[in-house]
Protein backbone atom coordinates (compact mmCIF):
# COMPACT_ATOMS: atom_id res chain seq x y z
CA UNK A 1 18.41 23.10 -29.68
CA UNK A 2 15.05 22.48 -30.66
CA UNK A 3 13.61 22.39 -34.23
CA UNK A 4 10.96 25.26 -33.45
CA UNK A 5 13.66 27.31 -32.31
CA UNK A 6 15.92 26.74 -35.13
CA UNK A 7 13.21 27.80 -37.37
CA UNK A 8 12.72 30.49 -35.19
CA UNK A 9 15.76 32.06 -36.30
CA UNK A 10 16.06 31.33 -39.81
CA UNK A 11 12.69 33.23 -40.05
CA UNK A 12 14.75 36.26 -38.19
CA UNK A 13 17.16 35.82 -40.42
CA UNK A 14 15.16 36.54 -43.49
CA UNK A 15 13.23 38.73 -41.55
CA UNK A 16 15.90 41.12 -41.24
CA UNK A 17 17.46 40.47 -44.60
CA UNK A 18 13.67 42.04 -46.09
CA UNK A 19 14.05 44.43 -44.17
CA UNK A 20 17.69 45.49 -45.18
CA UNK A 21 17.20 45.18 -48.29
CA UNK A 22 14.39 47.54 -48.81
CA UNK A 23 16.02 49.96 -47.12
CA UNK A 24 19.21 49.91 -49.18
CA UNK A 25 16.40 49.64 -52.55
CA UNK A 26 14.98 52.97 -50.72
CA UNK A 27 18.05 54.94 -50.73
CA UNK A 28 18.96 53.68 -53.94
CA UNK A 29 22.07 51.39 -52.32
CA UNK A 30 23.68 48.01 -52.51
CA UNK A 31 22.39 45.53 -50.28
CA UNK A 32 25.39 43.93 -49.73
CA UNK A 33 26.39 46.13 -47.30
CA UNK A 34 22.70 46.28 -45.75
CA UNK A 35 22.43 42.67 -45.31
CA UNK A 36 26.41 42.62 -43.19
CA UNK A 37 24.89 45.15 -40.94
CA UNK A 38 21.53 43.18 -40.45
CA UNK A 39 24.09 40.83 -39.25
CA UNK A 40 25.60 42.68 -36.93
CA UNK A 41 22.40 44.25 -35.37
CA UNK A 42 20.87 41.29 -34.27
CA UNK A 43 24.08 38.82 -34.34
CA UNK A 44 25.53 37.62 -30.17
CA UNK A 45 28.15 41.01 -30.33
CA UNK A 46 25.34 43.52 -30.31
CA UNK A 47 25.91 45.49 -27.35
CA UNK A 48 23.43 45.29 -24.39
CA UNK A 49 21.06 48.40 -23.86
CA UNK A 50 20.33 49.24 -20.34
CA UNK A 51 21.21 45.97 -19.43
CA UNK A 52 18.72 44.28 -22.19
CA UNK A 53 20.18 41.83 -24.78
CA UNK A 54 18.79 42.20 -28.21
CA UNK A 55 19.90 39.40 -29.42
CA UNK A 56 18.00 37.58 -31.84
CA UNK A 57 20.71 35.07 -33.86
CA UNK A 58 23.46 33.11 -33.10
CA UNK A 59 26.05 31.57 -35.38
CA UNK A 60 24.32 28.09 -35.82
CA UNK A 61 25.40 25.45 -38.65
CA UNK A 62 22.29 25.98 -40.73
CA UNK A 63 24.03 29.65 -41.22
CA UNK A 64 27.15 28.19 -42.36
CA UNK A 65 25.94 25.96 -44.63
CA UNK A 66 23.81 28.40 -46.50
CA UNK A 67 26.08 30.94 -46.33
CA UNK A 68 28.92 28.77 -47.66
CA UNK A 69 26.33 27.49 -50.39
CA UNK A 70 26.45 31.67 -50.90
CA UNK A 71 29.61 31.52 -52.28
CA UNK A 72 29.37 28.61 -54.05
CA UNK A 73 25.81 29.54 -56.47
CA UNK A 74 27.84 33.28 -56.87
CA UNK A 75 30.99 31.52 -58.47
CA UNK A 76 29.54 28.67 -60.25
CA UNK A 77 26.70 31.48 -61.98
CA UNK A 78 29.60 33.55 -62.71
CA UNK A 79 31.38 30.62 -64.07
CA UNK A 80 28.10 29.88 -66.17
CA UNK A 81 29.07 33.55 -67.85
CA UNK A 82 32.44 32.98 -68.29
CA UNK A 83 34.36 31.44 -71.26
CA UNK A 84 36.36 29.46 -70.26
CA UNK A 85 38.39 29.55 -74.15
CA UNK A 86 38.28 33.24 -74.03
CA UNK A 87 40.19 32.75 -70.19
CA UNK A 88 43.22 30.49 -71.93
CA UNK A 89 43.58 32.78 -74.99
CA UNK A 90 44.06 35.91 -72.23
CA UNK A 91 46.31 33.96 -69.77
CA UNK A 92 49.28 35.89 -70.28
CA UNK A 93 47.58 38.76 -69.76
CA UNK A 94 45.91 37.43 -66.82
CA UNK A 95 49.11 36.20 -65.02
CA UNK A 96 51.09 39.75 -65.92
CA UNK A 97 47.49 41.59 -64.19
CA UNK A 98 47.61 38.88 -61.47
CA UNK A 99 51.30 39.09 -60.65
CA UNK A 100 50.55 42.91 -60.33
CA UNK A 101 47.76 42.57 -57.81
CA UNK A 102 48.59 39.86 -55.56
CA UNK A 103 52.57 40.95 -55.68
CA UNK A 104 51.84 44.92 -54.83
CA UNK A 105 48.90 44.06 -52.20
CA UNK A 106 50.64 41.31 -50.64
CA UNK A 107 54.12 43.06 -50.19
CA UNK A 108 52.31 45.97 -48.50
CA UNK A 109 50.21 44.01 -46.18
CA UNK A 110 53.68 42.79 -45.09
CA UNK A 111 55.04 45.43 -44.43
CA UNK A 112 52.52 47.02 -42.57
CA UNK A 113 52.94 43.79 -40.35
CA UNK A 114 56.70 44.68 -39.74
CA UNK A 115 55.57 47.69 -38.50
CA UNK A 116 52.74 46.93 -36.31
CA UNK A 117 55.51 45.17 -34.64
CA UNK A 118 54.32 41.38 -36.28
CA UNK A 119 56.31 38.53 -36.28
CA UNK A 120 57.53 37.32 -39.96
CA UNK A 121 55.08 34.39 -39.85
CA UNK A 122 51.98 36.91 -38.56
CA UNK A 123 53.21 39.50 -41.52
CA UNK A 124 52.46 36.69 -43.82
CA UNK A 125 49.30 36.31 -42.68
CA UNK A 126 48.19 39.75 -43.09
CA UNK A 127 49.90 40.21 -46.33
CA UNK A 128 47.17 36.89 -47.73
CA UNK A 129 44.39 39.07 -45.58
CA UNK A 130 44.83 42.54 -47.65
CA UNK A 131 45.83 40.54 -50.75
CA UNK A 132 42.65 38.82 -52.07
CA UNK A 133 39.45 40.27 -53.10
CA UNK A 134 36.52 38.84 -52.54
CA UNK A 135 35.06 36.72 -54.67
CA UNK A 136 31.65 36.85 -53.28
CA UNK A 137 31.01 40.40 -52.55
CA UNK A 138 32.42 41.61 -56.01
CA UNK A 139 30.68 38.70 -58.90
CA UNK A 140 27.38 39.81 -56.59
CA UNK A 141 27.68 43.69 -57.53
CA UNK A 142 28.73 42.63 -60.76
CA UNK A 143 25.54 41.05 -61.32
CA UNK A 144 23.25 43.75 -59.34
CA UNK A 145 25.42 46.36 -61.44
CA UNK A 146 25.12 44.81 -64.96
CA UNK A 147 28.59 45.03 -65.34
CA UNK A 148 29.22 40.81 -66.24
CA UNK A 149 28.24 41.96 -69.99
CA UNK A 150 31.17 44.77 -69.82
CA UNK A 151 34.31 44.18 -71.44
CA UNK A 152 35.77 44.95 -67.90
CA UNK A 153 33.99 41.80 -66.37
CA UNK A 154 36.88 39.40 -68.21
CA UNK A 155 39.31 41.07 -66.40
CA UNK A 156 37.67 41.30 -63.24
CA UNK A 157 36.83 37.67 -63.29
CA UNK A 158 40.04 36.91 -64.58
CA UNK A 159 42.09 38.34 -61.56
CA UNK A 160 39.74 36.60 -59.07
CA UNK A 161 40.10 33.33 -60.67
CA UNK A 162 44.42 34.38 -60.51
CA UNK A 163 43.74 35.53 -56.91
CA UNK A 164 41.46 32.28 -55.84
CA UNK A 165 44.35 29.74 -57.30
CA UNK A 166 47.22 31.72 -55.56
CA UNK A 167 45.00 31.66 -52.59
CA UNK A 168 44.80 27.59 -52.16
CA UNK A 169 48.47 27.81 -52.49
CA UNK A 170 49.11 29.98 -49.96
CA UNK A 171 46.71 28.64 -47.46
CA UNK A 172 48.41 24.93 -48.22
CA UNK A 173 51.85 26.81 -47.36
CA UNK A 174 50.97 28.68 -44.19
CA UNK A 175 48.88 25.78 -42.78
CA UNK A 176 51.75 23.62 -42.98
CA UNK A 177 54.10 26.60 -41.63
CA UNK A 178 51.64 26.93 -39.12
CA UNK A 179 50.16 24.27 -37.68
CA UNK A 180 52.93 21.84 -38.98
CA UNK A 181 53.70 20.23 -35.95
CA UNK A 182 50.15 20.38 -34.59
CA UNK A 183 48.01 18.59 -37.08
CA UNK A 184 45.32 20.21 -38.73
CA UNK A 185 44.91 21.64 -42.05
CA UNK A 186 43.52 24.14 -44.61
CA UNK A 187 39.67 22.14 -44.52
CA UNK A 188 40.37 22.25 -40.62
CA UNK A 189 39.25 25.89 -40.07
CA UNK A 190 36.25 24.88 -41.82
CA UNK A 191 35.39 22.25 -39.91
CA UNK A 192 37.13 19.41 -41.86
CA UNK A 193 40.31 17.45 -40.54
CA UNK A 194 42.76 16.90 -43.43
CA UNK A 195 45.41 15.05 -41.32
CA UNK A 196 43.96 11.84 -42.53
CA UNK A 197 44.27 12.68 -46.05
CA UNK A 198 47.74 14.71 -46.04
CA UNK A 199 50.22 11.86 -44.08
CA UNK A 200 53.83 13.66 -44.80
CA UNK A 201 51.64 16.64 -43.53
CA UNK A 202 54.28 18.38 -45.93
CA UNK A 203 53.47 21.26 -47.75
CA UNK A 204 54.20 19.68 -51.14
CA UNK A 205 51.76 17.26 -50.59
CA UNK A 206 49.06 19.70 -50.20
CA UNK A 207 50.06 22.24 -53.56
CA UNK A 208 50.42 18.96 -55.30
CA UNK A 209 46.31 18.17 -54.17
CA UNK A 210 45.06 21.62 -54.49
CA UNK A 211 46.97 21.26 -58.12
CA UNK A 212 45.33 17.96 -59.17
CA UNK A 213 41.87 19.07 -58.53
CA UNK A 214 41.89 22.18 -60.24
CA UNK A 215 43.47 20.35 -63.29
CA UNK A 216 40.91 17.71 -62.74
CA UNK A 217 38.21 20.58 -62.98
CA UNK A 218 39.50 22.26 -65.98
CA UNK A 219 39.38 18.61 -68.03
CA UNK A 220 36.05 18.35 -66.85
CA UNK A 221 35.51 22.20 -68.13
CA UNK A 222 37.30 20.90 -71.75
CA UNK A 223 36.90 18.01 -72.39
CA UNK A 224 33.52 16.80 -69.99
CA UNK A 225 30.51 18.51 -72.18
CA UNK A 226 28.98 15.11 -73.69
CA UNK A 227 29.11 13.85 -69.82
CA UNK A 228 27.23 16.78 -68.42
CA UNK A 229 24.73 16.93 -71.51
CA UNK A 230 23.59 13.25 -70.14
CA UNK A 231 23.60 14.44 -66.69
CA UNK A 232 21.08 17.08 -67.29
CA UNK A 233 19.33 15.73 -69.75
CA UNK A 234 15.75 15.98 -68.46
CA UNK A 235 12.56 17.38 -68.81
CA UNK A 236 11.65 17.85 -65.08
CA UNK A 237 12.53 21.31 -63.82
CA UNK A 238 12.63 19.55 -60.29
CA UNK A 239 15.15 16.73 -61.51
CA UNK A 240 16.66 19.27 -63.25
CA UNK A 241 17.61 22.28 -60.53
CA UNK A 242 18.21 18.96 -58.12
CA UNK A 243 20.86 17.88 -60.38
CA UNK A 244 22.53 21.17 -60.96
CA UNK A 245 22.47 21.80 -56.92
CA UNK A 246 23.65 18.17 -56.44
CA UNK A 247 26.95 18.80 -58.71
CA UNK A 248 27.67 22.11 -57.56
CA UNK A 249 27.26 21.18 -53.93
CA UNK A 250 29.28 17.92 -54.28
CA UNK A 251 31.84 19.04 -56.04
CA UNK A 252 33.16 22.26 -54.24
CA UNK A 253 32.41 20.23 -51.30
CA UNK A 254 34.65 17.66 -51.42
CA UNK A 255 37.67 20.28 -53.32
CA UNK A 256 37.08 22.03 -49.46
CA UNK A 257 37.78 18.68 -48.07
CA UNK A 258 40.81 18.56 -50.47
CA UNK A 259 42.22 21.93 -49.65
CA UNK A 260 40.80 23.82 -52.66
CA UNK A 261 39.00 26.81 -52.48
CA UNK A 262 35.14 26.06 -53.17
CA UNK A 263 34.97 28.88 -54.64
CA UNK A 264 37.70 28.04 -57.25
CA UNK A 265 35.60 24.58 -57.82
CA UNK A 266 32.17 25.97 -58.28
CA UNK A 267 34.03 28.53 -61.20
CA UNK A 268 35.36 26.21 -62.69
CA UNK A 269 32.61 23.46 -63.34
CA UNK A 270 29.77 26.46 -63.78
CA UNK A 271 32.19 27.27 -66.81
CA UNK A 272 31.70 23.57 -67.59
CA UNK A 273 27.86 23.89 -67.27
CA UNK A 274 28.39 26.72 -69.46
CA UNK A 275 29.72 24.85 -72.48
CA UNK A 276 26.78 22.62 -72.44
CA UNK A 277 23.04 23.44 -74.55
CA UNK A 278 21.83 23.60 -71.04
CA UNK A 279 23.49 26.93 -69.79
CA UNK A 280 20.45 29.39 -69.81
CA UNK A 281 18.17 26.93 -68.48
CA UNK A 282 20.68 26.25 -65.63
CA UNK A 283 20.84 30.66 -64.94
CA UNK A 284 16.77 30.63 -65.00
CA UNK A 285 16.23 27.83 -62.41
CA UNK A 286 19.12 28.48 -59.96
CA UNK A 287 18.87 32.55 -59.99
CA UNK A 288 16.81 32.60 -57.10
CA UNK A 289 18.40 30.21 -55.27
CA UNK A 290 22.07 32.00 -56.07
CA UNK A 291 20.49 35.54 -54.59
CA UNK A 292 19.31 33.81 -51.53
CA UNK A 293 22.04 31.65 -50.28
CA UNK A 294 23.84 35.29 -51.01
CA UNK A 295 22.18 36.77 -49.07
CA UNK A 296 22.99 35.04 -45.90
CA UNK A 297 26.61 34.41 -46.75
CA UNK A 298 27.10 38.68 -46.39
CA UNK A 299 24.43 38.49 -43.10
CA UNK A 300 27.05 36.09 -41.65
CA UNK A 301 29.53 38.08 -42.11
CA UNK A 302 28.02 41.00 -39.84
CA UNK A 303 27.26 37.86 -37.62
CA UNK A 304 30.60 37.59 -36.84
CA UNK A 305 31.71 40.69 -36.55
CA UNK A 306 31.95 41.91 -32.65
CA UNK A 307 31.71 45.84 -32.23
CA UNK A 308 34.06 45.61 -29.07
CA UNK A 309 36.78 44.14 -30.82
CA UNK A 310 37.12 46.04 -33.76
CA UNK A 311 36.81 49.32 -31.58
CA UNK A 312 40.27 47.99 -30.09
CA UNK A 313 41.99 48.31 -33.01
CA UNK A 314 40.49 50.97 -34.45
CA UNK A 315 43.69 53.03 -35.21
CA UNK A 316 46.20 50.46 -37.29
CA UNK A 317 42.35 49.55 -38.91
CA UNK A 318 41.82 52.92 -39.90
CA UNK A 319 45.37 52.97 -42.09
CA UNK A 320 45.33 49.75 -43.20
CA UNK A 321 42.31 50.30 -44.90
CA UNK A 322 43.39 53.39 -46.41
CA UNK A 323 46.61 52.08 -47.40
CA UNK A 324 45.44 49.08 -48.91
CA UNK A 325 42.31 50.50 -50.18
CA UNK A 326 44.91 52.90 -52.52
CA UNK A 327 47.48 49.75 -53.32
CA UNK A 328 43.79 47.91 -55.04
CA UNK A 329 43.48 50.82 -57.02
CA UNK A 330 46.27 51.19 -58.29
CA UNK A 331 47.29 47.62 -58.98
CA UNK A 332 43.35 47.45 -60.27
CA UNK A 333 43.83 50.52 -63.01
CA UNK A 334 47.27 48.76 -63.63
CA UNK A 335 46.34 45.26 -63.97
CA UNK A 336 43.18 46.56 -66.24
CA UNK A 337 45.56 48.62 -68.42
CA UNK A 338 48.04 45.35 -68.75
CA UNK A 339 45.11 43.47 -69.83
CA UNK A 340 44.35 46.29 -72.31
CA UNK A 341 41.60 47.80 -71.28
CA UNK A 342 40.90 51.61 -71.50
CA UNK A 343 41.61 54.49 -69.22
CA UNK A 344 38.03 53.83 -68.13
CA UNK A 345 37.57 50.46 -68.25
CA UNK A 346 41.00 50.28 -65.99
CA UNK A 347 39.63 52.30 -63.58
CA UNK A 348 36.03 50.32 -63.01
CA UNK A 349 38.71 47.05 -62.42
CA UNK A 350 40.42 49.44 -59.74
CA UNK A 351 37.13 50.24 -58.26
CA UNK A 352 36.09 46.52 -58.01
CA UNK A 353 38.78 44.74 -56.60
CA UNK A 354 38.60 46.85 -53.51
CA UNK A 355 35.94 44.93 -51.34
CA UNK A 356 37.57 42.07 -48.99
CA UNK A 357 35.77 39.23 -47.59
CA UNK A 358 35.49 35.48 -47.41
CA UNK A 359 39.32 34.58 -47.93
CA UNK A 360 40.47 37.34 -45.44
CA UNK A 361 38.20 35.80 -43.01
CA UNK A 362 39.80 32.12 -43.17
CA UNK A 363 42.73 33.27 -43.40
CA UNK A 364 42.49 35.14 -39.88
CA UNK A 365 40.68 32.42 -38.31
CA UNK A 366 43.82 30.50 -38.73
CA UNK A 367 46.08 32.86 -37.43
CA UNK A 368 43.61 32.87 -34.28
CA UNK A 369 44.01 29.14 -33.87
CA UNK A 370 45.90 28.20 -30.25
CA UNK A 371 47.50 25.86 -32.12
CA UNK A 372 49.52 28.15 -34.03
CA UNK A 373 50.83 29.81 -31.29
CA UNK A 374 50.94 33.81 -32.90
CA UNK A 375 50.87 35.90 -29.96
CA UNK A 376 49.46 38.64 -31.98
CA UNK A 377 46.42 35.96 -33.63
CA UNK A 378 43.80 37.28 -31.94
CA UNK A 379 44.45 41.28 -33.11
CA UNK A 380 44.72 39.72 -36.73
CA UNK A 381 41.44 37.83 -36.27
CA UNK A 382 39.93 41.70 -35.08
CA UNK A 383 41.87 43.55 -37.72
CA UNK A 384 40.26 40.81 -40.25
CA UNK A 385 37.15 41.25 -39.52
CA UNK A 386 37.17 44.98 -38.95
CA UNK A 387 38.32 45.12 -42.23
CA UNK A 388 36.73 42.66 -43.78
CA UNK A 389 33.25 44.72 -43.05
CA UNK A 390 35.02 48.09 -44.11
CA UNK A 391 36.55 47.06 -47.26
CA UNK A 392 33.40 45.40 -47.93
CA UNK A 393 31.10 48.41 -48.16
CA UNK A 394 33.62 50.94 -49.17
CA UNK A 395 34.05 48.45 -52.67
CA UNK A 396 30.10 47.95 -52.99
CA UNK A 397 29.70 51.48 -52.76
CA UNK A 398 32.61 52.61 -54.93
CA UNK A 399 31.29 50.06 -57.97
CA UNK A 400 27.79 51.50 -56.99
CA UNK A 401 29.16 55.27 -57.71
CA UNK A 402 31.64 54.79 -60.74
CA UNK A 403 29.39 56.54 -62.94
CA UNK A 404 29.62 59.29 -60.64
CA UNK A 405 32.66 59.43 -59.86
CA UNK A 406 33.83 59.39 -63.29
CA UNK A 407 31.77 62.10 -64.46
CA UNK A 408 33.08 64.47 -61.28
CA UNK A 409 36.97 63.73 -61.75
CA UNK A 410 37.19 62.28 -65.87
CA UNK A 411 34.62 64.38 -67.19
CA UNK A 412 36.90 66.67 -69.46
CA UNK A 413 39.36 63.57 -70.47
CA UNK A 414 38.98 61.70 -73.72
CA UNK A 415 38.81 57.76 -73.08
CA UNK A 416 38.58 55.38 -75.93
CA UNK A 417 36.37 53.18 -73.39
């Protein structure tokens, strides 16, 4: 493909973007939502009109990358917020509120696999599907909401962080259930072959990886300050955001190539950032860059998404969001209330763990690999995104309306919160 064309659509792409986003600022909306359907209205699964394609993007790698670097600037800022202390001193708390979430939402997803008629192994993968929030979508409305300075925000962040190390267990586990005898690995359904760096190809071998590097990140987040104070020690703003983009790119880079969730890296060494005298000079410089990389990771979501096969499983779509949508909210007020939060506070966790996105999505691309042979893989894959998209907006746009929906149902109660 040629250059002008390629720069062709990115200008589409932030073309539309503008445009979404003013009119969710209009009606007084998230744009998270605005910017997945932007994605979907000029992404290769609009439908044709009158025999006229309208299409005006196509998944291309540029997309990927920024939309991956999305996820990475939204974790590592967050991580920047974060105290990392404060996140030790609560982990009892955390693991009793994680052990809630993951074990109610992930039993559930199950066993709404048994009875789709799912094979054990394809239950599995739709219990790690409904299981895990997303990251991305929910530290994004926690910074467009103002929430992050809210006593909630510890607890919020503290059962993604729960969710995000469970999650590079699990995918280590059902990769090597999986694809076991087929090569291929976790990094593999983004791109990256792990066979060569994984030769049992056992699935202790990749827990015990996905372990070492998050321990490795958490010295770095304890003990590495003096190093990263040299590192950024600079009067250039240019040397300096080049730095910060340099260590936050490399790093959850090559944990992806390792099996560990990027997102997981880029928390943890933000929260190492954090530590240092450089912190708010690191959330001036790379706030702009954080919003737009954003941006285009939720516009590739729509981008993905394909009308025609989420209409085809409309129906076991329709309760599984329901169903799951109810388990978050309850394992969100209960989780909130084991952390000890307030009646209120509990219920603004339930509200934000709803939304669903980048984890689900890997997690069904997977399970629509040939390789691992589920005859069902390509419903999950639909289901996934289906409900990816749903969950998606119906979290932004509960978090949006808390206030709202507090006042209409909690009015008349008395909350300490």
């Amino acid at each position: 493909m040629a250059a002008t064309d390629l720069l062709f659509q990115a200008g589409v792409v932030f073309a539309v973007l503008a445009v979404g986003g003013a009119v969710a600022d209009r009606y007084g909306q998230s744009v998270i939502p605005a910017y997945i359907v932007a994605g979907i209205v000029v992404g290769p699964n609009v439908p044709q009109v009158f025999g006229y394609s309208f299409v005006l993007v196509e998944t291309r790698e540029f997309i990927d990358l920024l939309a991956e670097l999305g996820i990475v600037f939204l974790l590592f800022f967050i991580g920047l917020e974060f105290n990392l202390e404060r996140l030790a001193a609560s982990r009892d708390r955390i693991l009793g509120a994680g052990a809630i979430d993951v074990g109610i939402n992930g039993t559930v997803g199950a066993a709404i696999g048994f009875a789709l008629g799912f094979s054990a192994l394809e239950s599995l993968f739709l219990a790690g599907i409904v299981a895990i929030s997303s990251s991305a979508i929910i530290t994004k409305t926690l910074i467009d909401l103002g929430w992050i300075a809210d006593p909630e925000s510890e607890t919020i962040l503290g059962l993604l962080v729960f969710e995000d190390v469970v999650v590079a267990v699990y995918l280590a586990v059902v990769t090597a259930v999986a694809l076991g005898g087929n090569g291929g690995g976790v990094g593999d359904v983004a791109g990256v072959d792990l066979a060569s760096l994984d030769p049992t190809g056992g699935v202790g071998a990749s827990i015990a990886v996905s372990l070492a590097v998050l321990l490795a990140l958490v010295a770095l987040a304890v003990w590495g300050t003096p190093l990263l104070e040299r590192y950024l020690a600079t009067d250039s703003n240019e040397q300096f955001l080049v730095r910060v983009v340099a260590a936050a790119a490399g790093v959850a880079g090559l944990a992806l190539v390792l099996g560990v969730s990027e997102a997981v890296a880029a928390f943890f060494l933000g929260a190492a950032f954090g530590a240092t005298d450089h912190a708010h000079r690191i959330e001036r410089v790379i706030t702009s860059e954080r919003d737009l990389y954003a941006a285009v990771f939720f516009f590739a979501i729509g981008l993905e998404t394909d009308p025609a096969l989420v209409a085809g499983v409309l129906e076991p779509l329709a309760a599984l969001a329901a169903i799951t949508a109810a388990t978050k909210l309850v394992s969100g007020y209960w989780g909130g209330r084991t952390y000890g939060l307030s009646e209120r506070r509990s219920r603004r966790v339930a509200v934000a763990m709803v939304a669903r996105g980048e984890f689900s999505l890997v997690i069904a691309a997977l399970a629509a690999r040939p390789e691992a042979g589920l005859p069902n893989g390509d419903t999950i894959a639909a289901l996934a995104v289906g409900y990816v998209l749903v969950m998606g907006v119906l979290g932004t746009v509960l978090m949006g309306s808390s206030e709202a929906l507090e006042r209409r149902f909690f009015e008349r109660r008395v909350d300490g919160g």
